[in-house]
C-alpha atoms as a PDB file:
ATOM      1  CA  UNK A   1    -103.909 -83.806 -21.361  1.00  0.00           C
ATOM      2  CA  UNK A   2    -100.859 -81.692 -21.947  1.00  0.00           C
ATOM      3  CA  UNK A   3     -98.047 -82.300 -24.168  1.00  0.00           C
ATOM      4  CA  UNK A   4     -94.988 -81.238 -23.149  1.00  0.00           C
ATOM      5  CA  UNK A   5     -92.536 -79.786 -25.696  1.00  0.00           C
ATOM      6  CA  UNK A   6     -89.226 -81.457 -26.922  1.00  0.00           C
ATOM      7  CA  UNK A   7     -87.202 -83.472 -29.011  1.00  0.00           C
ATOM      8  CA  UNK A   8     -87.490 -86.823 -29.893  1.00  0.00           C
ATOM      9  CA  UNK A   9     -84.226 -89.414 -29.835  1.00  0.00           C
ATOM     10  CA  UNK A  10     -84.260 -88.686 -33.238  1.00  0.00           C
ATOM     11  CA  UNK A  11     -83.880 -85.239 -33.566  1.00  0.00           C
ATOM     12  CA  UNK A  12     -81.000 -85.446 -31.512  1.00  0.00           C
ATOM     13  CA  UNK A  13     -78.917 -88.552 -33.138  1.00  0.00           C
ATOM     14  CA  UNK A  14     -79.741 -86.714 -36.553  1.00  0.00           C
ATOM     15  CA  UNK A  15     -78.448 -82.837 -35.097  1.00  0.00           C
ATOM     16  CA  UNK A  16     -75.336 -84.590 -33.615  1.00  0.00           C
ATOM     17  CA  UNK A  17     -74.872 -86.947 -36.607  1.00  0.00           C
ATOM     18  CA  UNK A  18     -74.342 -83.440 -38.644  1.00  0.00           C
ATOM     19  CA  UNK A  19     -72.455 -81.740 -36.052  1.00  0.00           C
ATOM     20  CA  UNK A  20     -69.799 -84.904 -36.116  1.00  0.00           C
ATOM     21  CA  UNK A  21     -69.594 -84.577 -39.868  1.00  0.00           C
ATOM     22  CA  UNK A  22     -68.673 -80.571 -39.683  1.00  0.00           C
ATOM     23  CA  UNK A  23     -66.783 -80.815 -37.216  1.00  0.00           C
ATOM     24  CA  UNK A  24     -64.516 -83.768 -38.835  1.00  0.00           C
ATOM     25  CA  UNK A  25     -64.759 -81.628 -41.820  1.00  0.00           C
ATOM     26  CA  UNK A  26     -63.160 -78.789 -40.017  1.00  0.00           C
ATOM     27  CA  UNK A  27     -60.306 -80.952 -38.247  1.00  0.00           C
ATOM     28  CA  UNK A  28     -59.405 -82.085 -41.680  1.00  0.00           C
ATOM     29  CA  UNK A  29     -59.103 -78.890 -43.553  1.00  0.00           C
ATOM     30  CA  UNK A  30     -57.062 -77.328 -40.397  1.00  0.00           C
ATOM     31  CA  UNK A  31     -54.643 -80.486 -41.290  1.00  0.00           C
ATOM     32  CA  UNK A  32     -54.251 -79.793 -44.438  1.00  0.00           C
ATOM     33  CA  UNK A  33     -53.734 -76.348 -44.062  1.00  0.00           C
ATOM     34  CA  UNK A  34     -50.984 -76.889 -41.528  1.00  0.00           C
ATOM     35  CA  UNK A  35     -49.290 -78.775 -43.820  1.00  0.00           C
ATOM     36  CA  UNK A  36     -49.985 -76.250 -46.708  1.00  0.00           C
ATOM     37  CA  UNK A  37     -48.262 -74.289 -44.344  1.00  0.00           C
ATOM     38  CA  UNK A  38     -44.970 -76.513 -44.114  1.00  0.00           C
ATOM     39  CA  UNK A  39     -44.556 -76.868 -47.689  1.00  0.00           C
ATOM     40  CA  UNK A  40     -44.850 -72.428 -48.505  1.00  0.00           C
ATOM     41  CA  UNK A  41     -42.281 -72.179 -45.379  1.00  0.00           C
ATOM     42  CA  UNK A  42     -39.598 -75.225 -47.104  1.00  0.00           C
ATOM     43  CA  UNK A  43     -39.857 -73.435 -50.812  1.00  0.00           C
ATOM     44  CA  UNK A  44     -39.142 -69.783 -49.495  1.00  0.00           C
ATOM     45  CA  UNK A  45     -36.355 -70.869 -47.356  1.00  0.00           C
ATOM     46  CA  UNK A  46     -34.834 -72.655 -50.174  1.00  0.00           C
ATOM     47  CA  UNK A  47     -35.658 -70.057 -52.673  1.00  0.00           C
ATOM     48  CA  UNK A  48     -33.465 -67.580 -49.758  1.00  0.00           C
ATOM     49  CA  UNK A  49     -30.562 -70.109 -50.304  1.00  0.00           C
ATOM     50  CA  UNK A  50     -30.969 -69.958 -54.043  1.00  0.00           C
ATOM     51  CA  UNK A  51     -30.541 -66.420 -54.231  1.00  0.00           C
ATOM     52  CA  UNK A  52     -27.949 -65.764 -51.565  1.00  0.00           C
ATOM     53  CA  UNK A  53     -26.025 -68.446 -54.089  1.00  0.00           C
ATOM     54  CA  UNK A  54     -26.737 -66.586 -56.853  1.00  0.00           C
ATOM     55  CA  UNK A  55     -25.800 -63.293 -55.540  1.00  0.00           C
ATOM     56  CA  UNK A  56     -22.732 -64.869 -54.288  1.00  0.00           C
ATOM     57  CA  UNK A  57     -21.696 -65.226 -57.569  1.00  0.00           C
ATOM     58  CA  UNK A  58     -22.316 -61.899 -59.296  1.00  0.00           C
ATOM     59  CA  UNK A  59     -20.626 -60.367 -56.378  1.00  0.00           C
ATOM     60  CA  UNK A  60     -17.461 -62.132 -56.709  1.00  0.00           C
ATOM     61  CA  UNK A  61     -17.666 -61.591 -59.897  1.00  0.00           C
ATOM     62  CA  UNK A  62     -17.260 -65.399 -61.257  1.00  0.00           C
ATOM     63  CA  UNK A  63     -17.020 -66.387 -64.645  1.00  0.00           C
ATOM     64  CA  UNK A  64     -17.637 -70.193 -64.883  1.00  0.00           C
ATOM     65  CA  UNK A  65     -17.732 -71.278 -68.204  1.00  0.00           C
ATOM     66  CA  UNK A  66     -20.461 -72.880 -70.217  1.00  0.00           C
ATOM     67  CA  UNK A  67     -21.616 -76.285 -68.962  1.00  0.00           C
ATOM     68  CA  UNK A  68     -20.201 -76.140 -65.386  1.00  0.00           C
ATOM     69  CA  UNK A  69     -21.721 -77.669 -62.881  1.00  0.00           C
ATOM     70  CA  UNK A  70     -20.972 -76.975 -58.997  1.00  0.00           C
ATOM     71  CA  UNK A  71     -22.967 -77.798 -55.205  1.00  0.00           C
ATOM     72  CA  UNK A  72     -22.474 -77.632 -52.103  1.00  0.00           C
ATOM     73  CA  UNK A  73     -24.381 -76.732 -49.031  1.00  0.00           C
ATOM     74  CA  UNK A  74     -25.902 -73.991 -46.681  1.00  0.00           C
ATOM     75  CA  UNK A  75     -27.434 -73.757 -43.485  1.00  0.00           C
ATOM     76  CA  UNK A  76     -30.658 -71.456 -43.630  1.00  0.00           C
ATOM     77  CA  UNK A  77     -33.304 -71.624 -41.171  1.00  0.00           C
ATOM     78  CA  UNK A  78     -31.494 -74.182 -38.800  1.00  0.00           C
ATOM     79  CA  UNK A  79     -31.599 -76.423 -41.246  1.00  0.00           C
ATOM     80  CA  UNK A  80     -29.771 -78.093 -44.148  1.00  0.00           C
ATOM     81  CA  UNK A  81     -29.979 -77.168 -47.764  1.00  0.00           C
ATOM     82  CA  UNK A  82     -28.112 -78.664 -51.096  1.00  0.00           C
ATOM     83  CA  UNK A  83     -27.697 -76.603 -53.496  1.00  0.00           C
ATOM     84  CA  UNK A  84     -26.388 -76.990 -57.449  1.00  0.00           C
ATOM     85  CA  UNK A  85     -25.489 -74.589 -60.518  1.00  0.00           C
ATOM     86  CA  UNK A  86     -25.695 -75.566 -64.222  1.00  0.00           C
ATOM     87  CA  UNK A  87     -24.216 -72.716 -66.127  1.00  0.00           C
ATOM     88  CA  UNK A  88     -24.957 -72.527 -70.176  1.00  0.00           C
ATOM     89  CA  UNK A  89     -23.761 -69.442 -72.555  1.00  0.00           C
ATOM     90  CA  UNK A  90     -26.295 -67.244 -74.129  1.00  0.00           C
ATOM     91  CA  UNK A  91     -26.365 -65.626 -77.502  1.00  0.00           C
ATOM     92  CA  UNK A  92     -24.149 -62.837 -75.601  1.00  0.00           C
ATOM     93  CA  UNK A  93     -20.960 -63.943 -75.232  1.00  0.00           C
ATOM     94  CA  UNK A  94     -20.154 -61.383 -72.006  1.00  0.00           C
ATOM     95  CA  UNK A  95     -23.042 -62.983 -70.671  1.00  0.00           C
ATOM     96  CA  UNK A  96     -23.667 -66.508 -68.830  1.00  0.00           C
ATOM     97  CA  UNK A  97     -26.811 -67.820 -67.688  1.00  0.00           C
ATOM     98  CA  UNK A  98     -26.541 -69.934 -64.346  1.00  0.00           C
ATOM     99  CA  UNK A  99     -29.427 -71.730 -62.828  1.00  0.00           C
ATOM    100  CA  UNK A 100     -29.246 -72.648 -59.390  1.00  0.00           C
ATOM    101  CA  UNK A 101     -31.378 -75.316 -57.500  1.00  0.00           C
ATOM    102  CA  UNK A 102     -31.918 -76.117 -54.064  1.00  0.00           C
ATOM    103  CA  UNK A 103     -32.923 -79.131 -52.036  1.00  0.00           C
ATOM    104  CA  UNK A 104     -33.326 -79.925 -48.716  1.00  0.00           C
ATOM    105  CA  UNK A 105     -30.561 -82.208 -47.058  1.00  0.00           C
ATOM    106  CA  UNK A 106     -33.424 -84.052 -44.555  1.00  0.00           C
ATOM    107  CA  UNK A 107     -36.843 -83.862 -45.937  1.00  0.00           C
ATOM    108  CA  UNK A 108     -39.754 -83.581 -43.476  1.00  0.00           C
ATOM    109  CA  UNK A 109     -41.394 -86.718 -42.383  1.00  0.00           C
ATOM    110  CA  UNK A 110     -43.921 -88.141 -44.607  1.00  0.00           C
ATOM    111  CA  UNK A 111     -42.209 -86.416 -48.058  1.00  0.00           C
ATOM    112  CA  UNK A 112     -39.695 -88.028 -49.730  1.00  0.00           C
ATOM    113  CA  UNK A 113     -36.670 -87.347 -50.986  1.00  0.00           C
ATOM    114  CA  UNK A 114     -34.074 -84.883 -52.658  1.00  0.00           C
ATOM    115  CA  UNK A 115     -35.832 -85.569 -56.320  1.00  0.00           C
ATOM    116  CA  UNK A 116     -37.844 -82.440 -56.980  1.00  0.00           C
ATOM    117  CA  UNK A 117     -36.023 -79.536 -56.238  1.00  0.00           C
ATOM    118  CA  UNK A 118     -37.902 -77.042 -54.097  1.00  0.00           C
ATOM    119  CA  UNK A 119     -36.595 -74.186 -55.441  1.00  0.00           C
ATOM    120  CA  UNK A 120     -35.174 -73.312 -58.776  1.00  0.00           C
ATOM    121  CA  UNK A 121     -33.568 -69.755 -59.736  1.00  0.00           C
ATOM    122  CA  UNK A 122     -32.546 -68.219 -63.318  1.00  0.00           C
ATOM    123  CA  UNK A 123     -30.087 -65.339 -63.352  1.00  0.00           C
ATOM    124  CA  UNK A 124     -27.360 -64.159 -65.374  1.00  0.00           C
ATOM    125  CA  UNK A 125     -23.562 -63.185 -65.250  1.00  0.00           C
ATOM    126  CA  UNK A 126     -21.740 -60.616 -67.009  1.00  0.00           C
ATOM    127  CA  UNK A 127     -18.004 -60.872 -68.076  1.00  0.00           C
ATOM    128  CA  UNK A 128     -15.733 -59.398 -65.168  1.00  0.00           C
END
């Protein structure tokens, strides 16, 4: 009598059993890296808008004074970004230290909503 070679019903529930657990395994992290992905892309547009604000105001040469506040709102990246200065005085009086923070208008589906700022930017102004 010969016995013929193979594999048993076993052997093959248990070898696609494994394969179905990699391969979920694999759909999962490709998920999460997408949306890894997302979030890196939302922080360095709105770390763009942060510094074009900020460079807007050492260019034209602003002098706020201590404790103002201002906002408003830029397009970058086709979409929607609010964006706000605090401004506090440093132990230099020719100098100002403004901090500008930036949110997104419409936040992607599934995040929520305007309270963590995405980006946040320190820089300083000198006396005109």
């Amino acid at each position: 009598m010969k016995r013929e070679a193979g594999f048993t019903l076993i052997e093959v529930l248990v070898a696609v059993a494994v394969l179905s657990i990699a391969l979920a395994a694999m759909i999962q992290t490709g998920g999460h890296t997408a949306n890894q992905l997302t979030y890196l892309q939302d922080r360095t547009l709105a770390h763009w808008v942060a510094m074009n604000e900020l460079t807007r105001l050492q260019v034209t040469r602003a002098w706020p004074s201590p404790g103002a506040t201002g906002g408003g709102q830029a397009e970058m990246g086709n979409r929607l970004w609010a964006w706000r200065t605090m401004v506090t005085q440093t132990p230099d009086d020719t100098v100002r230290r403004v901090e500008v923070e930036v949110r997104e208008v419409v936040p992607h589906a599934g995040r929520r909503g305007n309270e963590t700022p995405l980006a946040r930017l320190s820089g300083f102004l000198g006396r005109p």
